[in-house]
Protein backbone atom coordinates (compact mmCIF):
# COMPACT_ATOMS: atom_id res chain seq x y z
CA UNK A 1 123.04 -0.48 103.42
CA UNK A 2 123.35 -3.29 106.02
CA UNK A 3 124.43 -0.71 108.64
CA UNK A 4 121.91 -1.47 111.28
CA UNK A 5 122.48 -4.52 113.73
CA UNK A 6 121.32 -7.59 112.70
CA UNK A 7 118.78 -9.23 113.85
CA UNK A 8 120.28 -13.31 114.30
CA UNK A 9 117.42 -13.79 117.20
CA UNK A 10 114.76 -13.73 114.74
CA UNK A 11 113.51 -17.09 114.96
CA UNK A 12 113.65 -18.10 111.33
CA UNK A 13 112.83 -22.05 111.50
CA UNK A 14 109.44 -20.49 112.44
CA UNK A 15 109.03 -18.42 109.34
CA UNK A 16 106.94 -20.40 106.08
CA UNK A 17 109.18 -20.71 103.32
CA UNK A 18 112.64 -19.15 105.32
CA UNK A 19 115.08 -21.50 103.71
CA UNK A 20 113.49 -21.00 100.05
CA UNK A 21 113.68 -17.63 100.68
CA UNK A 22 117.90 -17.98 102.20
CA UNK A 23 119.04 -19.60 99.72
CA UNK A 24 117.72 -17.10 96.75
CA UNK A 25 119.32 -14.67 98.62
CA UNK A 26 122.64 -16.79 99.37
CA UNK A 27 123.24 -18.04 95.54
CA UNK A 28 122.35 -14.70 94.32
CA UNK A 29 125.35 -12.76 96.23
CA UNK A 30 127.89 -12.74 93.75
CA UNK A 31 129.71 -9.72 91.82
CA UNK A 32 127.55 -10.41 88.79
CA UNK A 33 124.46 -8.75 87.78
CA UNK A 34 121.46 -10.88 88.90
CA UNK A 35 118.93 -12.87 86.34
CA UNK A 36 115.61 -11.21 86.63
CA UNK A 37 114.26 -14.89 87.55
CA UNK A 38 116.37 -14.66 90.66
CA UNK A 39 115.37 -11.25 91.94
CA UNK A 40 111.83 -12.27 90.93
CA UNK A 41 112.41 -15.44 93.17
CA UNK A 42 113.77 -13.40 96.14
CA UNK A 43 111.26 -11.64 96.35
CA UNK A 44 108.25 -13.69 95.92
CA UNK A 45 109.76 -16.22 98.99
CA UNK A 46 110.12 -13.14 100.79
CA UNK A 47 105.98 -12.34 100.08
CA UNK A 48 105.72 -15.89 100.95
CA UNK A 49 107.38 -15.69 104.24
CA UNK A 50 105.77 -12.91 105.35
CA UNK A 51 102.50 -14.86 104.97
CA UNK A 52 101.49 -13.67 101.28
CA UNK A 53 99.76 -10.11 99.74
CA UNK A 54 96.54 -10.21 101.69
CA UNK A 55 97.79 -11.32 104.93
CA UNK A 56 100.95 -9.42 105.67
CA UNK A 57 99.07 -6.30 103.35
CA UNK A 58 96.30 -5.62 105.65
CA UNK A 59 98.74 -6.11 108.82
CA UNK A 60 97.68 -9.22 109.68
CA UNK A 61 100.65 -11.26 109.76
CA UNK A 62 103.03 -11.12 113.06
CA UNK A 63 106.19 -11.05 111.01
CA UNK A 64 105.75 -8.18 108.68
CA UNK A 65 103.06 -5.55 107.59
CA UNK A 66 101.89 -4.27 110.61
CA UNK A 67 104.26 -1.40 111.19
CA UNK A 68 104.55 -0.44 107.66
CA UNK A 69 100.38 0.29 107.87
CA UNK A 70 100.90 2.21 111.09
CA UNK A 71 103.80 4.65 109.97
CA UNK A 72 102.03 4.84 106.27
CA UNK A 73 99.54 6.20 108.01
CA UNK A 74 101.38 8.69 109.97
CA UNK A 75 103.84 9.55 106.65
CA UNK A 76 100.26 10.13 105.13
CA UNK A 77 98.70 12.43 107.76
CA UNK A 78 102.20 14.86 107.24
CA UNK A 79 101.78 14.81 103.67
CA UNK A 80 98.47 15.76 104.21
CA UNK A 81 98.98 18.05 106.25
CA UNK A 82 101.40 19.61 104.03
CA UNK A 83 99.23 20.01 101.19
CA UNK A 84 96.23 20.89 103.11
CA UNK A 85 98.30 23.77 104.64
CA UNK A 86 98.94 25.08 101.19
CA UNK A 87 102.46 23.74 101.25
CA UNK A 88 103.34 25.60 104.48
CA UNK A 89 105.83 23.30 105.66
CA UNK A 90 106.20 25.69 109.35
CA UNK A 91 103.06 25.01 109.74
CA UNK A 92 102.93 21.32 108.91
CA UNK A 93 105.56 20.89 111.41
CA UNK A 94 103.83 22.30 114.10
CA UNK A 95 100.88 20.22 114.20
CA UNK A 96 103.50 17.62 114.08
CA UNK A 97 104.67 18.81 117.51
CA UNK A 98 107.94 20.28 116.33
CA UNK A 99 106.85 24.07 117.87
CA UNK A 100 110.63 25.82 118.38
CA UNK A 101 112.17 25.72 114.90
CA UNK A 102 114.88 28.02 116.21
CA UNK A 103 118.22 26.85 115.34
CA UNK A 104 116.93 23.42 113.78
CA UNK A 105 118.92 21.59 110.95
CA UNK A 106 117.03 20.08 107.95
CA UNK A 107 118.71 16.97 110.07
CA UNK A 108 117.29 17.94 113.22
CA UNK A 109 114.33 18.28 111.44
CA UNK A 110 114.28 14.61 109.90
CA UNK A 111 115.43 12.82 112.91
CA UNK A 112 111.63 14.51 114.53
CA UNK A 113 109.88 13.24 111.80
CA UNK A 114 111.33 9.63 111.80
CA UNK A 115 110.30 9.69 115.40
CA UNK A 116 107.12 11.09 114.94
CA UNK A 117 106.38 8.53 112.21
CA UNK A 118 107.76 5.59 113.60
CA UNK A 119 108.22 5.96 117.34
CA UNK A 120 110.23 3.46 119.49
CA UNK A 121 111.59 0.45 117.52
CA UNK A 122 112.19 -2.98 119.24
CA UNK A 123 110.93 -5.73 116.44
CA UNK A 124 112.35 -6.07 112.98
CA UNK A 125 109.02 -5.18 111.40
CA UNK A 126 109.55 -1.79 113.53
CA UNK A 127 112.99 -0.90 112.62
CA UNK A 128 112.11 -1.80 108.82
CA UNK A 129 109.31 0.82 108.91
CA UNK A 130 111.56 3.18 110.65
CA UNK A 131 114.70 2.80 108.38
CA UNK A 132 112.23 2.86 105.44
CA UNK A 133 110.69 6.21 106.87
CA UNK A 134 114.29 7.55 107.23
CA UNK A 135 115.45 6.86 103.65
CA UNK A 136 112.12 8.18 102.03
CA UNK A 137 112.81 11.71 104.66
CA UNK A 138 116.21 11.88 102.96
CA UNK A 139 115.85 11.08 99.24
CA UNK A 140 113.03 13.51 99.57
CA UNK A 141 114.81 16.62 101.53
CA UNK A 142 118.27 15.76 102.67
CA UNK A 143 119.70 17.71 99.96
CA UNK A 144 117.93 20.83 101.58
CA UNK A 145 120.27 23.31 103.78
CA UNK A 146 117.55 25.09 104.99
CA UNK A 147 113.60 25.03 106.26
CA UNK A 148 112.59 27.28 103.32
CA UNK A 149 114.46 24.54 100.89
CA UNK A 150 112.21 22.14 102.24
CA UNK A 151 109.20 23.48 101.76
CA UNK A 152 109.90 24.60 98.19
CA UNK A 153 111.97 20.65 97.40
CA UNK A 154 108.56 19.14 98.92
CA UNK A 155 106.13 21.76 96.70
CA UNK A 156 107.85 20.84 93.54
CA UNK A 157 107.87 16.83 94.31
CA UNK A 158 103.58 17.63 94.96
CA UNK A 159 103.38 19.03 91.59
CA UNK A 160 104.91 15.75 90.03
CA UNK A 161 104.13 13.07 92.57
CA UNK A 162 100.88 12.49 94.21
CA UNK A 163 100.49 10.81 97.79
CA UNK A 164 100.26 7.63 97.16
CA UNK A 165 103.35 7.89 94.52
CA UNK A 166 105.17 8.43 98.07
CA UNK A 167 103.63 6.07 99.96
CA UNK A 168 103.79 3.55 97.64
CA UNK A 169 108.14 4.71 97.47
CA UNK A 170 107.77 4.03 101.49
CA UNK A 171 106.37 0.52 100.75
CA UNK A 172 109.48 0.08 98.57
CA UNK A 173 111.99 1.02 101.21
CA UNK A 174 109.88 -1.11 103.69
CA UNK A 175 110.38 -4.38 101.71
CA UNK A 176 113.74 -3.72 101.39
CA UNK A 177 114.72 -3.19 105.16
CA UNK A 178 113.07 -6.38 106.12
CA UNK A 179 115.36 -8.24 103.48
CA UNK A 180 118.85 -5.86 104.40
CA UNK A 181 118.36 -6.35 108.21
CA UNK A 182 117.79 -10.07 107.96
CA UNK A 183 120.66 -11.03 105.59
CA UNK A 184 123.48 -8.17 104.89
CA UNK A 185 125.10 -8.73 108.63
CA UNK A 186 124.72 -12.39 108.26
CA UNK A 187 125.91 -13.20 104.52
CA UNK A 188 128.82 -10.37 104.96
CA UNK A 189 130.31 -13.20 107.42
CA UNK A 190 129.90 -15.98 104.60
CA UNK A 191 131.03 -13.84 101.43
CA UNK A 192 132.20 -10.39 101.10
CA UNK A 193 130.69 -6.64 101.33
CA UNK A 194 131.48 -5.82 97.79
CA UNK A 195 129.18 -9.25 96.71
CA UNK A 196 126.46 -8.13 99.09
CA UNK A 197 126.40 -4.60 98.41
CA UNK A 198 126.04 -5.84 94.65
CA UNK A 199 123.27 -7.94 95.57
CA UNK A 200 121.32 -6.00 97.80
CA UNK A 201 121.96 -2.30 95.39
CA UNK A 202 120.29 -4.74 92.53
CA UNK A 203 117.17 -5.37 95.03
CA UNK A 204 116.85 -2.56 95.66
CA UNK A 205 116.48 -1.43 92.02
CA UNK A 206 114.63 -4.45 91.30
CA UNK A 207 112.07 -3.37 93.83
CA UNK A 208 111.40 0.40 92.72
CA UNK A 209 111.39 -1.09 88.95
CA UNK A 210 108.85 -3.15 89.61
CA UNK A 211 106.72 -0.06 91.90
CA UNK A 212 106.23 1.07 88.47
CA UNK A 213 103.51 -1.18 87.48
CA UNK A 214 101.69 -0.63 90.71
CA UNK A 215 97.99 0.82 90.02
CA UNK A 216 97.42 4.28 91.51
CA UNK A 217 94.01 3.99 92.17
CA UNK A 218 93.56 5.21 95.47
CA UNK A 219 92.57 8.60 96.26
CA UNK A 220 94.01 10.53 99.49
CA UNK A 221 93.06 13.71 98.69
CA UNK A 222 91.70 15.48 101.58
CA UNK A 223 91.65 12.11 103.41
CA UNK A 224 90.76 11.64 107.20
CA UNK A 225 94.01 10.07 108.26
CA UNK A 226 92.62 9.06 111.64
CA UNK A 227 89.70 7.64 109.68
CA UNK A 228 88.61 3.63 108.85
CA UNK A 229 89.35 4.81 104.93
CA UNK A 230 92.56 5.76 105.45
CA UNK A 231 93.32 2.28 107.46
CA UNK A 232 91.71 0.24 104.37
CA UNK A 233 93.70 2.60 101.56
CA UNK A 234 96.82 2.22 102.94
CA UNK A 235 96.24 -1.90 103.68
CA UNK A 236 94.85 -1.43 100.08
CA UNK A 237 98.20 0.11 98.95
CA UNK A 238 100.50 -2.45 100.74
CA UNK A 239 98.47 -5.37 99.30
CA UNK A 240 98.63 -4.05 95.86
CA UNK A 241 102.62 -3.50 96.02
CA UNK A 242 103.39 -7.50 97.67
CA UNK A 243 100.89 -8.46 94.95
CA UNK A 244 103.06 -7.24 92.23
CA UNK A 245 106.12 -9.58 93.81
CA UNK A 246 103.59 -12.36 95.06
């Protein structure tokens, strides 16, 4: 965590809500577990700053949102692909334009994905949905040493997890880059990295606890992933998930 440059040029005054949202964040970095009120609070400014559940959750706000609906989308089409592929993960990697699988690493093999995801990443909304896509590639394969291991790690998840279980664990890790890249680099300066990795590791839990009461109700079986449906069900999903913190 907090690895990534910061991003001090965001122009914060700007934001709705910023110094609600900096000083949740600021009082809560100590070495002691966090109140529930206070993680609650952290992350409801940080819906609030964003420009609330149905604004930033259908990509309409210019701060955050946006980039997490376009690589959902494109996280979505792979798993789809996947499954409609009959878990041939060779296969599923092709039509992601990764043709010579000669020699290639389960890393070398992430690192593609990430890319094919997420793309180029020059906003903080863009690196958030990038780090998010790389963090939901490695807690799902990373501990793969081969292709094969994949393909088996990702048929097992499939027969305990649906799609939107993973997209909505994307969501998760999208929420909390935006928070890591705008504060870890900064409050590291004020306090110390023991007292912000304690802070930010209880997000972080805080945020996949409370993924838990997010309603699956969204179907994306056999989806069109270049379709208007899959736009509105993953706007559907994000809205849902900054709901449950709004």
């Amino acid at each position: 965590m907090g690895t990534s440059k910061s991003f001090s040029d965001t122009r914060h005054a700007m934001m709705p809500n910023w110094s609600d949202l900096s000083t949740a964040v600021t009082t809560s970095c100590d070495s002691g577990p966090i109140p529930t009120e206070k993680k609650n609070k952290i992350l409801q400014n940080y819906v609030t700053v964003i420009g609330g559940a149905n604004k930033a959750g259908r990509g309409g706000s210019k701060i955050a949102g946006k980039s997490g609906v376009r690589t959902a989308k494109k996280i979505g089409g792979l798993l789809g692909s996947f499954s409609g592929s009959g878990n041939n993960l060779r296969e599923t990697l092709e039509n992601a334009g990764l043709t010579d699988l000669q020699n290639k690493s389960v890393s070398d093999i992430i690192n593609h994905l990430i890319e094919y995801c997420s793309g180029t990443a020059s906003t903080i909304d863009e690196v958030a949905a990038k780090e998010a896509t790389r963090k939901l590639l490695e807690e799902l394969v990373s501990n793969a040493e081969s292709i094969d291991e994949m393909e088996e790690i990702l048929s097992n998840k499939f027969e305990e997890s649906s799609s939107e279980d993973i997209i909505i664990q994307y969501f998760g890790y999208y929420i909390y880059e935006h928070l890591d890249k705008w504060f870890y680099e900064h409050l590291i300066k004020k306090k110390n990295q023991s007292d912000c990795n304690n802070l930010f590791r209880q997000i972080k839990d805080f945020i996949f606890e409370s993924l838990k009461d997010v309603q699956r109700t969204n179907s994306l079986q056999k989806l069109d992933w270049g379709s208007d449906d899959a736009d509105r069900l993953i706007k559907n999903i994000q809205q849902d998930i900054l709901t449950v913190f709004e």
